[in-house]
Protein backbone atom coordinates (compact mmCIF):
# COMPACT_ATOMS: atom_id res chain seq x y z
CA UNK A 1 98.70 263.93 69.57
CA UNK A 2 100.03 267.20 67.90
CA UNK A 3 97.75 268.99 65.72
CA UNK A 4 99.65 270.24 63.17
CA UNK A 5 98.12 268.89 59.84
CA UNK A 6 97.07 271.16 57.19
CA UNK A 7 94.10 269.58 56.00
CA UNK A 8 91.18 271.88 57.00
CA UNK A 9 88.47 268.89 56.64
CA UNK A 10 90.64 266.89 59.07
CA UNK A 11 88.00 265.65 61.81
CA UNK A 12 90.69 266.89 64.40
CA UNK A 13 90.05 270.69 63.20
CA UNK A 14 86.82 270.26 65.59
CA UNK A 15 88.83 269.37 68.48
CA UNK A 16 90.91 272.39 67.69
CA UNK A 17 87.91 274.94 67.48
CA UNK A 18 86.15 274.08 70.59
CA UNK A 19 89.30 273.55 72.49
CA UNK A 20 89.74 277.50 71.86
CA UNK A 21 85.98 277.82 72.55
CA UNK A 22 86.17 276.15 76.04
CA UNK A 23 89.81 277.40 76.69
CA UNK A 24 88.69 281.08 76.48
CA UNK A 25 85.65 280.54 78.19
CA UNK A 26 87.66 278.42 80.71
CA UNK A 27 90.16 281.93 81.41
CA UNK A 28 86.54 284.37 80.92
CA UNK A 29 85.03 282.20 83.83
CA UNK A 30 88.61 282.57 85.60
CA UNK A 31 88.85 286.41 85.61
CA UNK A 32 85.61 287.25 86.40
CA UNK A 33 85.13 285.03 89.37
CA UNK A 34 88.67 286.42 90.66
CA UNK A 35 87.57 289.95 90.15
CA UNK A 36 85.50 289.70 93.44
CA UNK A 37 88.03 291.51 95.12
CA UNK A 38 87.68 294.09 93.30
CA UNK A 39 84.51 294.67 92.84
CA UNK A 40 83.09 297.77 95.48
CA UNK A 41 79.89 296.27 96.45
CA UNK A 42 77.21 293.87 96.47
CA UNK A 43 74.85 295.13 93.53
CA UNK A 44 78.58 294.73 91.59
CA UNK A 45 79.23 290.80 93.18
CA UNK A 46 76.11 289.75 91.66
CA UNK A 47 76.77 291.19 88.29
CA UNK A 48 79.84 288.84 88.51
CA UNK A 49 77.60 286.33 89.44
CA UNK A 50 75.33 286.76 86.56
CA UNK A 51 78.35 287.13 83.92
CA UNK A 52 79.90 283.67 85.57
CA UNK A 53 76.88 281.89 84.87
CA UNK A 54 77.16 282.80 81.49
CA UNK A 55 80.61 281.98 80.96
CA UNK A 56 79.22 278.44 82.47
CA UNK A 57 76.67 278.21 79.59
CA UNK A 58 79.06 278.51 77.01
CA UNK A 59 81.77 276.53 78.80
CA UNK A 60 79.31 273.78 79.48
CA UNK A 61 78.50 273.47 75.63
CA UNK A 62 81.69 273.34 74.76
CA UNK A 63 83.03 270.71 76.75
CA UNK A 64 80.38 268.05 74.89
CA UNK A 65 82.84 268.52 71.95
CA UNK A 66 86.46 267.92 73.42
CA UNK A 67 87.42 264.41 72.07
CA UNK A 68 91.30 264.89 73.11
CA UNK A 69 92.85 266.32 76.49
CA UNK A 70 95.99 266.45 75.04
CA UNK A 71 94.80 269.42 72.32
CA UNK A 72 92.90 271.13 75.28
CA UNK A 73 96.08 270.99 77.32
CA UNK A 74 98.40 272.73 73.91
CA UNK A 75 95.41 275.14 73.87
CA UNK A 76 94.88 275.95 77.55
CA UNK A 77 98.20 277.84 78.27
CA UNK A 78 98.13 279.92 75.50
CA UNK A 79 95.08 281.78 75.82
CA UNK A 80 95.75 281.45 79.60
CA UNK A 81 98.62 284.10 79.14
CA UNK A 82 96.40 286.66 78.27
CA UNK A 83 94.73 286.69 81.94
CA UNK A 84 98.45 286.20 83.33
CA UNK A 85 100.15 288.64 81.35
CA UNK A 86 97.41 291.24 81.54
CA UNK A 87 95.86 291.31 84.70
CA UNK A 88 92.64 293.50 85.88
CA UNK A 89 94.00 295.64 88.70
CA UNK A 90 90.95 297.73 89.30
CA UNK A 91 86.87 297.32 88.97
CA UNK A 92 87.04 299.75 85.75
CA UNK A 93 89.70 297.31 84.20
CA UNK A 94 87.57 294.39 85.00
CA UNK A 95 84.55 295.60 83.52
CA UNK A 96 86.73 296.64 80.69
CA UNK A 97 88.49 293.53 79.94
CA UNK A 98 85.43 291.61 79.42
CA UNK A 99 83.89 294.36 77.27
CA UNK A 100 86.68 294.63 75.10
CA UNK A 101 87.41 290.82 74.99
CA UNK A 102 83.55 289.72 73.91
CA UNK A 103 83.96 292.83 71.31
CA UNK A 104 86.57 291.33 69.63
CA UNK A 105 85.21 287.68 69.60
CA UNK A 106 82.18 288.72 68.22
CA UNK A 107 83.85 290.76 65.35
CA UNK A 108 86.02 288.18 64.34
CA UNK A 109 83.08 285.52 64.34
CA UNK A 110 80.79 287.78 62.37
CA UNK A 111 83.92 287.66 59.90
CA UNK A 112 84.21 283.99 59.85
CA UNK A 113 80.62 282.65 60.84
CA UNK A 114 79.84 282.11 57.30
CA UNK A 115 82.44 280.02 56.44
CA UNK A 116 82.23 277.21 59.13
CA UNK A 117 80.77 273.81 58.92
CA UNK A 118 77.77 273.24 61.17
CA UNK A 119 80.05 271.36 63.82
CA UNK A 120 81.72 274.34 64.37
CA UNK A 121 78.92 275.86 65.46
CA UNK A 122 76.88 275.96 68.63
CA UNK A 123 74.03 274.03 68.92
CA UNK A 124 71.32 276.82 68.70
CA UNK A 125 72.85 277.49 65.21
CA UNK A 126 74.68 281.06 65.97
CA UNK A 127 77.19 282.40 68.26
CA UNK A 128 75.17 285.45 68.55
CA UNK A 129 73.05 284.09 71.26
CA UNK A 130 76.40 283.31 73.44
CA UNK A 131 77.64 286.58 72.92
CA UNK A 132 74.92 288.24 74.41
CA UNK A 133 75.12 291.51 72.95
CA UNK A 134 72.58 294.07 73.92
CA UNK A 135 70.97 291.38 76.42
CA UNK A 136 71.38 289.59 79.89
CA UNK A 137 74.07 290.58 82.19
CA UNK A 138 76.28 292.80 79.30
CA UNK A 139 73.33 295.77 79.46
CA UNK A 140 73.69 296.38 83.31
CA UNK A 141 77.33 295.53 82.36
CA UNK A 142 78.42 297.64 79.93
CA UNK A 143 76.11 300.50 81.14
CA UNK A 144 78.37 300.07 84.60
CA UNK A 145 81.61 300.23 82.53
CA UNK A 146 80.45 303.59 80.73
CA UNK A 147 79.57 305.27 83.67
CA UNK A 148 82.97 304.40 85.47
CA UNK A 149 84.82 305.58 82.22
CA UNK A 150 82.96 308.42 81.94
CA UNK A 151 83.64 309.89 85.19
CA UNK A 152 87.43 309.69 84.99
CA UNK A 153 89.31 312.62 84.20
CA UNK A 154 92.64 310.44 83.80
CA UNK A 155 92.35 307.50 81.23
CA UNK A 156 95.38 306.74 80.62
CA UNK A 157 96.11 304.12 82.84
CA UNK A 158 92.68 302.16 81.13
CA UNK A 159 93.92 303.27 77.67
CA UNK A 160 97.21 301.45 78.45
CA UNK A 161 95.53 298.71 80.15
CA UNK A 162 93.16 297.90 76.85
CA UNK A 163 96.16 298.54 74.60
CA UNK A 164 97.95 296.02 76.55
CA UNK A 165 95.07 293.62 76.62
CA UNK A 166 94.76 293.94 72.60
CA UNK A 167 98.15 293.23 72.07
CA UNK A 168 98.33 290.24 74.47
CA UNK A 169 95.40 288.83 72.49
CA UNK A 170 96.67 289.68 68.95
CA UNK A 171 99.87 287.77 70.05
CA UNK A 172 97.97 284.73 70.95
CA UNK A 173 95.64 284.80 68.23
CA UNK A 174 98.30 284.71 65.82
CA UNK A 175 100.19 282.18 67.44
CA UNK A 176 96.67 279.78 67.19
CA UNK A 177 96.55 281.06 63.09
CA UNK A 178 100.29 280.02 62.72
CA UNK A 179 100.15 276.70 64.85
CA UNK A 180 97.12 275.01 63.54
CA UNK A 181 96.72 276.01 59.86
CA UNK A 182 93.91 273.92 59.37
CA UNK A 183 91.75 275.69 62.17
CA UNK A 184 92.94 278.70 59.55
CA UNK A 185 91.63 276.97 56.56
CA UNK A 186 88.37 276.08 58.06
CA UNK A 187 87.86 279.79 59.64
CA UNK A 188 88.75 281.28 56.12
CA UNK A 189 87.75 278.77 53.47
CA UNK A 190 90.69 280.37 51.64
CA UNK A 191 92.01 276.56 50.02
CA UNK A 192 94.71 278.31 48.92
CA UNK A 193 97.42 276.88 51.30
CA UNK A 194 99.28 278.74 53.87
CA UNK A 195 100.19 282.01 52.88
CA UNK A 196 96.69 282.78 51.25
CA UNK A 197 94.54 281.11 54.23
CA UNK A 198 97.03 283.61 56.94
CA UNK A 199 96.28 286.67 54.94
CA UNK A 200 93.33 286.48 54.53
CA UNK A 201 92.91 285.68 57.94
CA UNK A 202 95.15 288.84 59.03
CA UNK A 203 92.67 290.82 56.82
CA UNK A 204 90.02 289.94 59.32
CA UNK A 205 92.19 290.65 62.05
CA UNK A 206 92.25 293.89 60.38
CA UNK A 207 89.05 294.67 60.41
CA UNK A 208 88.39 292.99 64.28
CA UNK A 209 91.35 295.85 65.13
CA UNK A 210 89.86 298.80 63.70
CA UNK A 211 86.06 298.46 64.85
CA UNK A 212 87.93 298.24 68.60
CA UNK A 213 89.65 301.47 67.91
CA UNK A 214 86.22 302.91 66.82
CA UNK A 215 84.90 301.23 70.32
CA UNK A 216 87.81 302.28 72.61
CA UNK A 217 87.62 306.24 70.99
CA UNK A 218 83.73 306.38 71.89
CA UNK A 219 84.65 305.79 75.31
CA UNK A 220 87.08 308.40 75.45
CA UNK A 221 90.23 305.96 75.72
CA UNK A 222 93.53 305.75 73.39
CA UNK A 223 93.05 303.35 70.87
């Protein structure tokens, strides 16, 4: 069936949310198991190892709440055409992607984590074990992605590549927002209807966008 009810205590909101959850985890899992091409080296395969199993975690978790394919299969594409649109051509860009793609997750949950119901949420409580930050594979990761960065005179073809990858996602995230207004409700608890729940949900898109301009200028890139 469709999702396209407004009613943000509709049961089928859940189905919505983790259908994201496993969708981009689903496409995370995707890119960084196809970046072994790129990567120059063994100590590098085995961080791509180490992020996959992650991804797995997360994926695995998320699964135990899809109650409807069909949602998963709306989902699916759409955050699938971020990896298609936007491929990694390089190790720098692969590193970079998933830097600059758990950045902007874990903004925009910080934003909303308040506001959800507890089956919306993971079953350790938070999504800040998930995301990792300062721990597991994203130390040795991001530390790998700095150094690379660091050392290029030229940034402009990762500059383009993260504006490119920002944009993709924007457009997709505001697609989901648009689509299923009651996954907006629930993220916002706005109540307001449509027009209050999407701006208040573009004024957290806001704020996601500006702390990755912050992020992409400390690494030297064009925001």
């Amino acid at each position: 069936m469709s999702i396209d009810d407004t009613n943000p205590n509709d049961s089928r909101v859940v189905t919505v949310f983790w259908s994201v959850v496993a969708s981009c985890a689903l496409h995370g899992f995707s890119a960084t198991v196809s970046a072994m091409s790129l990567a120059p080296g063994l100590p590098e395969r085995f961080l791509l190892v180490d992020r996959s199993a992650e991804v797995q975690k997360v994926l695995a978790e998320a699964r135990t709440h899809l109650t409807d394919s069909a949602v998963l299969a709306e989902v699916e594409p759409l955050i699938g055409s971020v990896e298609e649109y936007v491929p990694s051509r390089s190790w720098s860009q692969v590193l970079l992607r998933d830097h600059i793609i758990v950045e902007l997750i874990a903004d925009f949950l910080d934003r909303v984590e308040p506001n959800l119901e507890p089956e919306l949420c993971p079953a350790c409580g938070s999504f800040g074990p998930w995301l990792g930050r300062g721990t597991g594979s994203r130390v040795p990761w991001d530390t790998a992605m700095r150094h690379i960065i660091a050392a290029q005179h030229n940034k402009s073809a990762e500059s383009l590549f993260a504006r490119r990858l920002v944009g993709e996602v924007l457009s997709v995230a505001q697609r989901l927002f648009a689509r299923y207004q009651a996954l907006t409700s629930a993220l916002t608890k706005a109540g307001g209807g449509e027009f209050d729940d999407l701006d208040l949900i573009n004024e957290v898109m806001a704020g996601v966008l500006s702390a990755h301009d912050e992020r992409m200028i400390d690494l030297g890139l064009e925001p």
